[in-house]
Protein backbone atom coordinates (compact mmCIF):
# COMPACT_ATOMS: atom_id res chain seq x y z
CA UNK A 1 8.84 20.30 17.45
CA UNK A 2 6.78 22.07 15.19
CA UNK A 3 3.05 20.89 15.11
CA UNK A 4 0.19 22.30 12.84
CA UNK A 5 -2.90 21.26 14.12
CA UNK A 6 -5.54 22.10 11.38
CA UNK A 7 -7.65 19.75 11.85
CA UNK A 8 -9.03 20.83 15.08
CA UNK A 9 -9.61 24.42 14.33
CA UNK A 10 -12.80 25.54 14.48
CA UNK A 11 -14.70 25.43 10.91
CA UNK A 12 -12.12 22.96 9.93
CA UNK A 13 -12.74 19.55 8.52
CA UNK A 14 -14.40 17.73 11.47
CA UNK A 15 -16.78 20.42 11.88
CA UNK A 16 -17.91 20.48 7.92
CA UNK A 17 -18.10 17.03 8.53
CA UNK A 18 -20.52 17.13 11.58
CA UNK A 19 -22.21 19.87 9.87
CA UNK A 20 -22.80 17.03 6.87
CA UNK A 21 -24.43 14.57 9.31
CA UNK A 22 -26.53 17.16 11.05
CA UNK A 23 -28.07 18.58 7.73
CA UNK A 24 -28.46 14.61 6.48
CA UNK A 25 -30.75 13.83 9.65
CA UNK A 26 -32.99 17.13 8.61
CA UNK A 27 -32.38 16.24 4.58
CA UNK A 28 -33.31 12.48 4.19
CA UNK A 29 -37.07 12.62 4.10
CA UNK A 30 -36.48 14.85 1.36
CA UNK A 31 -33.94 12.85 -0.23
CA UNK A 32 -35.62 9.85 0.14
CA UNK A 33 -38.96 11.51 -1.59
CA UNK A 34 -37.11 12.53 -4.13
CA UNK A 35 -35.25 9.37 -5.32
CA UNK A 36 -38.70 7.69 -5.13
CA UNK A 37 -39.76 10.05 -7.54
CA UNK A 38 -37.03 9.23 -9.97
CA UNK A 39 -35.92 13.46 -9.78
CA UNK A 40 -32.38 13.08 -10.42
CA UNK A 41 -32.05 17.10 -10.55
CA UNK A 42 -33.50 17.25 -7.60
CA UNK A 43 -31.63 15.74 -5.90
CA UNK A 44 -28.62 16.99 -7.11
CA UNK A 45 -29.79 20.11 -6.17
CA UNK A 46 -30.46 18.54 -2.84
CA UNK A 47 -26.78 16.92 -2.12
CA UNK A 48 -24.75 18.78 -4.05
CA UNK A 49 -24.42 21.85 -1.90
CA UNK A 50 -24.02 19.71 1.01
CA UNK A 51 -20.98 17.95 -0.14
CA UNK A 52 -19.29 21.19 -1.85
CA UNK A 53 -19.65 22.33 2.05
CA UNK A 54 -17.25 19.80 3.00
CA UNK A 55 -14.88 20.15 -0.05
CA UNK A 56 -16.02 21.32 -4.06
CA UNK A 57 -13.66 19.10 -5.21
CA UNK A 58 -15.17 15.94 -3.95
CA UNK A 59 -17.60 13.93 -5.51
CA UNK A 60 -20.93 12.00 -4.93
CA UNK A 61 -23.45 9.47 -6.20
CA UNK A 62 -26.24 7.58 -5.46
CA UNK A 63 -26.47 4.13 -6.25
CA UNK A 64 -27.82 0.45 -5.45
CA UNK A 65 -26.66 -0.56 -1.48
CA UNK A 66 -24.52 -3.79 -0.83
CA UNK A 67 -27.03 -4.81 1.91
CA UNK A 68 -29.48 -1.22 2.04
CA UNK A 69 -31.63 0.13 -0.53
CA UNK A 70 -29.26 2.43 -1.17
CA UNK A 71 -25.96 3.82 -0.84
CA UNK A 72 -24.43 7.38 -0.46
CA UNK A 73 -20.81 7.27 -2.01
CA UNK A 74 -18.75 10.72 -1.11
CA UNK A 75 -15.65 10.30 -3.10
CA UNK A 76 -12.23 11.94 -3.55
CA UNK A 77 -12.11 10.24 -7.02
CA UNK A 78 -8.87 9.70 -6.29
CA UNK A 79 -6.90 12.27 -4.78
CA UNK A 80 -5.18 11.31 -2.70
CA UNK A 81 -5.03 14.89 -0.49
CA UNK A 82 -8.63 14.24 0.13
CA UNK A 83 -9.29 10.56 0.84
CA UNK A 84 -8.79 11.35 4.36
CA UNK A 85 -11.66 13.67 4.26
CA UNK A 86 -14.15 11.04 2.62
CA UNK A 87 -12.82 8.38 5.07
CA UNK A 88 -13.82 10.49 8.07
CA UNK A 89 -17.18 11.36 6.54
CA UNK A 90 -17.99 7.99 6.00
CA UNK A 91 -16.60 7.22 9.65
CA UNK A 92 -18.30 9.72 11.32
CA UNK A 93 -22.40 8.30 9.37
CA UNK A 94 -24.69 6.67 11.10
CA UNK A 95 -25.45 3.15 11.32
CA UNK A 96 -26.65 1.73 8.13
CA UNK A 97 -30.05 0.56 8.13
CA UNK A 98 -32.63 -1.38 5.53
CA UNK A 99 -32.60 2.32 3.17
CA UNK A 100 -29.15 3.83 3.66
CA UNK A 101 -25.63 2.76 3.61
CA UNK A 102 -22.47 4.95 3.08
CA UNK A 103 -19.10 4.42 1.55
CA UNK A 104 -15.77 7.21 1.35
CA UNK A 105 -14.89 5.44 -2.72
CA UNK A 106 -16.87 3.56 -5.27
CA UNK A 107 -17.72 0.05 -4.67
CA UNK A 108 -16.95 -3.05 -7.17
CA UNK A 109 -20.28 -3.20 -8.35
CA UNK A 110 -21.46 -7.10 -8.17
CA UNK A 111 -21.59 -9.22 -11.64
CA UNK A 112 -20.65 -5.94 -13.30
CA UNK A 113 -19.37 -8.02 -16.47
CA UNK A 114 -23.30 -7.89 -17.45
CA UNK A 115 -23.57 -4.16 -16.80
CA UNK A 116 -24.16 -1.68 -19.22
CA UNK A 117 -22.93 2.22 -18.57
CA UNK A 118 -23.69 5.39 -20.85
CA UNK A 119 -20.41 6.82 -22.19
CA UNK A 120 -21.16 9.87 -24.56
CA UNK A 121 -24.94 8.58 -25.38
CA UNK A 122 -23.12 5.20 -26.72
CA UNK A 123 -23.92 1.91 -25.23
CA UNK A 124 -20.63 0.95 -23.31
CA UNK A 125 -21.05 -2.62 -22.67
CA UNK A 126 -18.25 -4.12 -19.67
CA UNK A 127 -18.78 -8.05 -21.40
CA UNK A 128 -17.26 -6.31 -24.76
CA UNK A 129 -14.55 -4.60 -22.99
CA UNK A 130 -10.70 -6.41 -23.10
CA UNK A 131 -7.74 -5.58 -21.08
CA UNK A 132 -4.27 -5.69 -21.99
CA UNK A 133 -2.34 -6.51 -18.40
CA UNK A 134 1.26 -5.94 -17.40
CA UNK A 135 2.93 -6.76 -14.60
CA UNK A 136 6.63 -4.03 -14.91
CA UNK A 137 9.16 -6.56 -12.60
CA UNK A 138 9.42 -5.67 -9.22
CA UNK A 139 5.94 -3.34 -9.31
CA UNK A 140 2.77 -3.95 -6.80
CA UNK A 141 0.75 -2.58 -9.89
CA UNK A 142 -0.50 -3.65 -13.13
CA UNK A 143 -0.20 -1.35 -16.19
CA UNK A 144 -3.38 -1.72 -18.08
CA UNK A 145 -4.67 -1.36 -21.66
CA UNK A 146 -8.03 -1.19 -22.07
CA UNK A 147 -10.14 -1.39 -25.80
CA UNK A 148 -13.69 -1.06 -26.32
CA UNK A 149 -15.64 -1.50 -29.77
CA UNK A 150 -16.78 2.02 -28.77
CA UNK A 151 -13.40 3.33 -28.65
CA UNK A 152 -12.22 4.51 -32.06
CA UNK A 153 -15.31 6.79 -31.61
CA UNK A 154 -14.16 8.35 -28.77
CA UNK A 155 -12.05 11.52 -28.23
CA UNK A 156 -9.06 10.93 -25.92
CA UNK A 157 -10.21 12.33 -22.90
CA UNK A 158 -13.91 10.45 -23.07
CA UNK A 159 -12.21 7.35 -23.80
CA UNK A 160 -9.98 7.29 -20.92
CA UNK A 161 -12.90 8.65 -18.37
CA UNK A 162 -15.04 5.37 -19.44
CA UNK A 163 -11.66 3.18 -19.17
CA UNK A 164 -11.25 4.20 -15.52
CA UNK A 165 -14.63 4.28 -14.83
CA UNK A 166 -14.76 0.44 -16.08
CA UNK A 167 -11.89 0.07 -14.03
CA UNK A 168 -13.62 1.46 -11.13
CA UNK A 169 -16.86 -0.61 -11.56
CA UNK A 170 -14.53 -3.79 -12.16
CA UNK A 171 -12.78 -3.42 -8.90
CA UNK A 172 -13.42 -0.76 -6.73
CA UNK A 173 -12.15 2.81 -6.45
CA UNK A 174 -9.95 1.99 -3.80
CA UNK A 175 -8.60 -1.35 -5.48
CA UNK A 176 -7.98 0.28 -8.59
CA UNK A 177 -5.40 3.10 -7.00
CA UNK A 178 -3.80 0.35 -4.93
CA UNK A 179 -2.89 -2.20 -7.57
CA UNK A 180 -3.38 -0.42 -11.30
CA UNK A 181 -0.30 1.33 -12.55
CA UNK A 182 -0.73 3.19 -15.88
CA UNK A 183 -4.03 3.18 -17.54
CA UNK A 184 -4.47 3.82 -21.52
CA UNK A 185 -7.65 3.52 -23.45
CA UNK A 186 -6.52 2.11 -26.56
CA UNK A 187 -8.31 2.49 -30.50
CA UNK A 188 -7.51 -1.19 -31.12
CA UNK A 189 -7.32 -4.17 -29.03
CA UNK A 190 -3.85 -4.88 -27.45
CA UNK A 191 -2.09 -8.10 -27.90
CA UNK A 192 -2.89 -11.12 -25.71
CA UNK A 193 -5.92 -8.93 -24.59
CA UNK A 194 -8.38 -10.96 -21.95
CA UNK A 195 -11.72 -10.25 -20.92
CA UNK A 196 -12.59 -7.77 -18.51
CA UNK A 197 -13.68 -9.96 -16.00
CA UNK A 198 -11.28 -11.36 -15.48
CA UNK A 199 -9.36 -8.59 -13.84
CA UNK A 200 -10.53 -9.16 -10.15
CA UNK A 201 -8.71 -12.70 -10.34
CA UNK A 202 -5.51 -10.92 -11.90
CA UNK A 203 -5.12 -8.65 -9.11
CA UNK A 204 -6.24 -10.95 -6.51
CA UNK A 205 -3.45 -12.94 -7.51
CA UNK A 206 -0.83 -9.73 -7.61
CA UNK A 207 -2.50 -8.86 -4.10
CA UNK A 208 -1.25 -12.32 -2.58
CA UNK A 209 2.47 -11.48 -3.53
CA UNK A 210 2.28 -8.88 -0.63
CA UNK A 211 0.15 -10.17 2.01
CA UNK A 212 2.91 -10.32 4.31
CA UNK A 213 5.42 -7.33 5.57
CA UNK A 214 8.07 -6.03 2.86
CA UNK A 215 11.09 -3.89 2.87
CA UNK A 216 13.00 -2.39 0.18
CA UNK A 217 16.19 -1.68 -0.01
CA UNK A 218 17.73 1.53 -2.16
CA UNK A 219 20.82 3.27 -2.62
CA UNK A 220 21.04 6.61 -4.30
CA UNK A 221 22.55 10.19 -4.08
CA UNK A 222 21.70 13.35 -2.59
CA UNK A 223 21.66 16.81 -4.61
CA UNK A 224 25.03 17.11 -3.71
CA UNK A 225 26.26 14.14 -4.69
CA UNK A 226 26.44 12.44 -1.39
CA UNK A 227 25.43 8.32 -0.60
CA UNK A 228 22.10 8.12 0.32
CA UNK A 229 20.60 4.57 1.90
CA UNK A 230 17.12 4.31 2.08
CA UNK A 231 15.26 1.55 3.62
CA UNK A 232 11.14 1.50 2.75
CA UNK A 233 8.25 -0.39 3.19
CA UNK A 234 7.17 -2.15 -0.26
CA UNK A 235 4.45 -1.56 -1.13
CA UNK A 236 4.00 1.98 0.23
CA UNK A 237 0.81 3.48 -0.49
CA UNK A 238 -1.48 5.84 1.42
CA UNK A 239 -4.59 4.47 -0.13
CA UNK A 240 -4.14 1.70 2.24
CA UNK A 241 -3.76 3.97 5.06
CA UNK A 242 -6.29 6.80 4.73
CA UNK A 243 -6.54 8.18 7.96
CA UNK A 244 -2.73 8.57 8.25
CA UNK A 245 -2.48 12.15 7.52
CA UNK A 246 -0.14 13.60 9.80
CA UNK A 247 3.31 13.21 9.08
CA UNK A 248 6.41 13.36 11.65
CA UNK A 249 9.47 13.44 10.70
CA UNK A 250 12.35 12.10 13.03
CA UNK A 251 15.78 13.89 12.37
CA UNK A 252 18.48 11.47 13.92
CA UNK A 253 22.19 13.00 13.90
CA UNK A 254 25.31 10.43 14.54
CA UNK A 255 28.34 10.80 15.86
CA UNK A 256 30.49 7.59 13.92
CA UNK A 257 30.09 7.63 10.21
CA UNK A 258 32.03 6.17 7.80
CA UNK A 259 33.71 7.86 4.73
CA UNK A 260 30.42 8.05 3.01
CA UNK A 261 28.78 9.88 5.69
CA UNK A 262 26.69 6.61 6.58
CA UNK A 263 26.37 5.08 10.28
CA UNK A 264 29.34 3.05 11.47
CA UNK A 265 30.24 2.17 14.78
CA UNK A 266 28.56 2.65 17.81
CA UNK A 267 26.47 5.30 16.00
CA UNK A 268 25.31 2.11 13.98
CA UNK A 269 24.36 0.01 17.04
CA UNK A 270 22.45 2.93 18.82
CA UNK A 271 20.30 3.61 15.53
CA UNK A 272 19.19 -0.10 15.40
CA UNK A 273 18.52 -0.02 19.06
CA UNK A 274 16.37 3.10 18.38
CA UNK A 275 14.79 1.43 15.67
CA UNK A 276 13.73 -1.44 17.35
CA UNK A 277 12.24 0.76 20.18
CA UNK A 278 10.49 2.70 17.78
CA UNK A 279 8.73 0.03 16.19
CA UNK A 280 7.39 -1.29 19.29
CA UNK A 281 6.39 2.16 19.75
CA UNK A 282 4.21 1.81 16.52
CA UNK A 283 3.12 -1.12 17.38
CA UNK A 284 1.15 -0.72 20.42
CA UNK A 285 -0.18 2.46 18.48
CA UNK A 286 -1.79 -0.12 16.29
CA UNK A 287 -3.09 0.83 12.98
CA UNK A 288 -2.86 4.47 14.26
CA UNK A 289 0.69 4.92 12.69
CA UNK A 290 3.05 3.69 10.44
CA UNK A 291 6.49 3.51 10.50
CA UNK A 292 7.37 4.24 6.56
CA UNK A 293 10.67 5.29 5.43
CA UNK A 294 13.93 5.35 7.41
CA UNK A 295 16.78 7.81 4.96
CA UNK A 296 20.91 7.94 6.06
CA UNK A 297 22.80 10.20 4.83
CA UNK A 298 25.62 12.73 5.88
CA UNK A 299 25.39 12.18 9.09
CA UNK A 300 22.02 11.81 10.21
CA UNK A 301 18.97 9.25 9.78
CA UNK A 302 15.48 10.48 9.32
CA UNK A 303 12.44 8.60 10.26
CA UNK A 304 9.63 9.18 8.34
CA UNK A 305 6.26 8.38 10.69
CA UNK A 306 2.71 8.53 8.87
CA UNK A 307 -0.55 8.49 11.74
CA UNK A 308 -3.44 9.66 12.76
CA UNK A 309 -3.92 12.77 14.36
CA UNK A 310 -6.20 11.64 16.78
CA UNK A 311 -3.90 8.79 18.14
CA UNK A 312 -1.60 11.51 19.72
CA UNK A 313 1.22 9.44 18.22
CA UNK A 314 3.36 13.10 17.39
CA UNK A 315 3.57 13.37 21.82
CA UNK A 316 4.63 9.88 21.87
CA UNK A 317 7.40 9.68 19.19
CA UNK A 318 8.82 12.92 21.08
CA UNK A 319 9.18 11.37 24.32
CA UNK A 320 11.45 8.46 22.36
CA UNK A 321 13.40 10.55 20.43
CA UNK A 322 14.43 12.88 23.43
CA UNK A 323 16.64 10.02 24.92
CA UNK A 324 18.93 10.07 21.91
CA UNK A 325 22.42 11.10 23.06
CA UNK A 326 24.36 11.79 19.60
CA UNK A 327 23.60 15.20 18.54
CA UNK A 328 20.43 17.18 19.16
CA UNK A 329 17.44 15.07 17.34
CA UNK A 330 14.47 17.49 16.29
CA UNK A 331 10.77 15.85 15.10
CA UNK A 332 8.97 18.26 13.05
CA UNK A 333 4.68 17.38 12.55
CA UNK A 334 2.63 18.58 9.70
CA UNK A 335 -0.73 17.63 8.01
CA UNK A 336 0.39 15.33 4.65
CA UNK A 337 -2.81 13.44 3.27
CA UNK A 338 -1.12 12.81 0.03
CA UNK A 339 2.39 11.74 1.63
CA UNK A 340 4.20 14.40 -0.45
CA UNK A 341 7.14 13.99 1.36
CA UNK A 342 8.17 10.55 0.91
CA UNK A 343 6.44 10.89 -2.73
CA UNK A 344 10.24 9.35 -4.26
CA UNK A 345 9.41 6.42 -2.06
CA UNK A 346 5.91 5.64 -2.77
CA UNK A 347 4.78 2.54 -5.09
């Protein structure tokens, strides 16, 4: 078993995060001061360095609280390598009182149909903004097309920042990179376009299709040509699973295969029995792992396990896997926020 353990290293990321919270409890009477005096470079200059301590490439705002004054948003903006990070800063905040609330992504901002944003000193209004929707068959995720009057004025780039960021203001951060597939800012407005708001209803609807567990079934080939049977879950997404960073990887040989190299037999009935334990397993981890992706192919299954560090699932797994009696098993742990090795799989 290999294991990298990172995340517990000294100066790694739960001590830049504890480092954050420490330097918050000195900061905020500053902070405070200075968003009552309306000094927004201030308090950039404030935050900013604080947040590049726990990763430059994550991002931060201030804005209006869902039940505080305020709320501190500390944001991978997407990425998924560092979502975990921003989920265990926000974990790790204190308690949110009457001033100060915290979130790891950008809110849905309430009634934002009647909002107004700045996009390149224009007006960008969200009640003038339609949507083209698409729903690809068989896809958790809706391709959107998005137009703005504003648009034809817009290079490429600026017009696609203000689409997402409508997106994101619509929805949520979060929502949007769990149910939106492609995104284009269009110069014209797409056929059968609706109104913006109505988005959260689209998905909502989408989002009921998959309320209860789903597996996929898939067939394919390796690089050498050889049968490949995959079985995943559907959807499979590590936005909905942020703290599930650590991935182990269960190497299963068999003895009985058939003439595509694929589990026949007895071989067959031990891997279902194996399965079956291992999913109990998961189970009484709770939402501390995730059973995702189960591969055959010449001659061995692997079982792809996503969970969190901290749940000592990696110890656990091992102690399973070392009663298999066809073939010498092997379970190999590394750190994988953005899934990157079941990245064919994921929807």
């Amino acid at each position: 078993m290999r294991l990298f353990g990172r995340k517990d290293e000294p100066g790694g990321p739960a001590d830049a995060i504890a480092g954050f919270w420490t330097w918050w409890a000195q900061a905020r009477p500053r902070v405070d001061s200075l968003l009552a005096a309306d000094d927004t470079a201030g308090l950039a200059e404030e935050i900013s360095p604080a947040v590049e301590a726990l990763s430059p490439d994550l991002v931060w705002g201030v804005t209006t609280g869902r039940s505080a004054l305020h709320a501190l948003i500390v944001s991978s903006a997407g990425n998924p390598e560092l979502r975990p990070l921003a989920h265990r800063w926000a974990l790790a905040a204190p308690a949110s009182d009457m001033m100060w609330e915290f979130h790891p992504s950008r809110p849905a901002v309430p009634d934002a149909a009647n909002l107004s944003l700045q996009v390149a000193g224009r007006e960008f209004a969200l009640d003038l903004l339609m949507l083209g929707l698409r729903v690809p068959s068989g896809s958790p995720r809706i391709d959107v097309a998005a137009y703005h009057p504003i648009f034809p004025d817009l290079d490429d780039e600026t017009r696609t920042e203000a689409a997402v960021l409508a997106l994101d203001t619509l929805l949520g951060e979060d929502e949007v990179a769990r149910w939106v597939g492609d995104i284009t800012a269009a110069t014209a407005p797409p056929i059968d376009a609706v109104a913006a708001v109505h988005l959260p209803a689209v998905v909502a609807d989408l989002a009921s299709e998959y309320q209860q567990e789903q597996w996929a079934l898939m067939e394919g080939q390796t690089a050498g040509g050889a049968r490949l049977i995959v079985t995943a879950r559907h959807p499979l997404r590590p936005v909905d699973h942020p703290l599930l960073d650590q991935h182990i990887a269960i190497t299963l040989p068999y003895a009985e295969s058939d003439e595509d190299g694929l589990p026949a037999g007895e071989s067959a009935v031990a891997l279902r029995e194996f399965e079956e334990h291992l999913a109990g397993l998961v189970d009484r981890l709770g939402g501390t792992a995730l059973l995702a992706v189960l591969v055959s192919s010449e001659g061995a299954r692997m079982v792809h396990i996503y969970a969190d560090p901290a749940a000592n699932a990696a110890a656990t797994v091992g102690e399973l896997v070392a009663g298999w009696k066809e073939g010498h098993p092997t379970v190999e742990v590394d750190d994988d926020p953005g899934w990157i090795s079941i990245s064919p799989f994921l929807t």
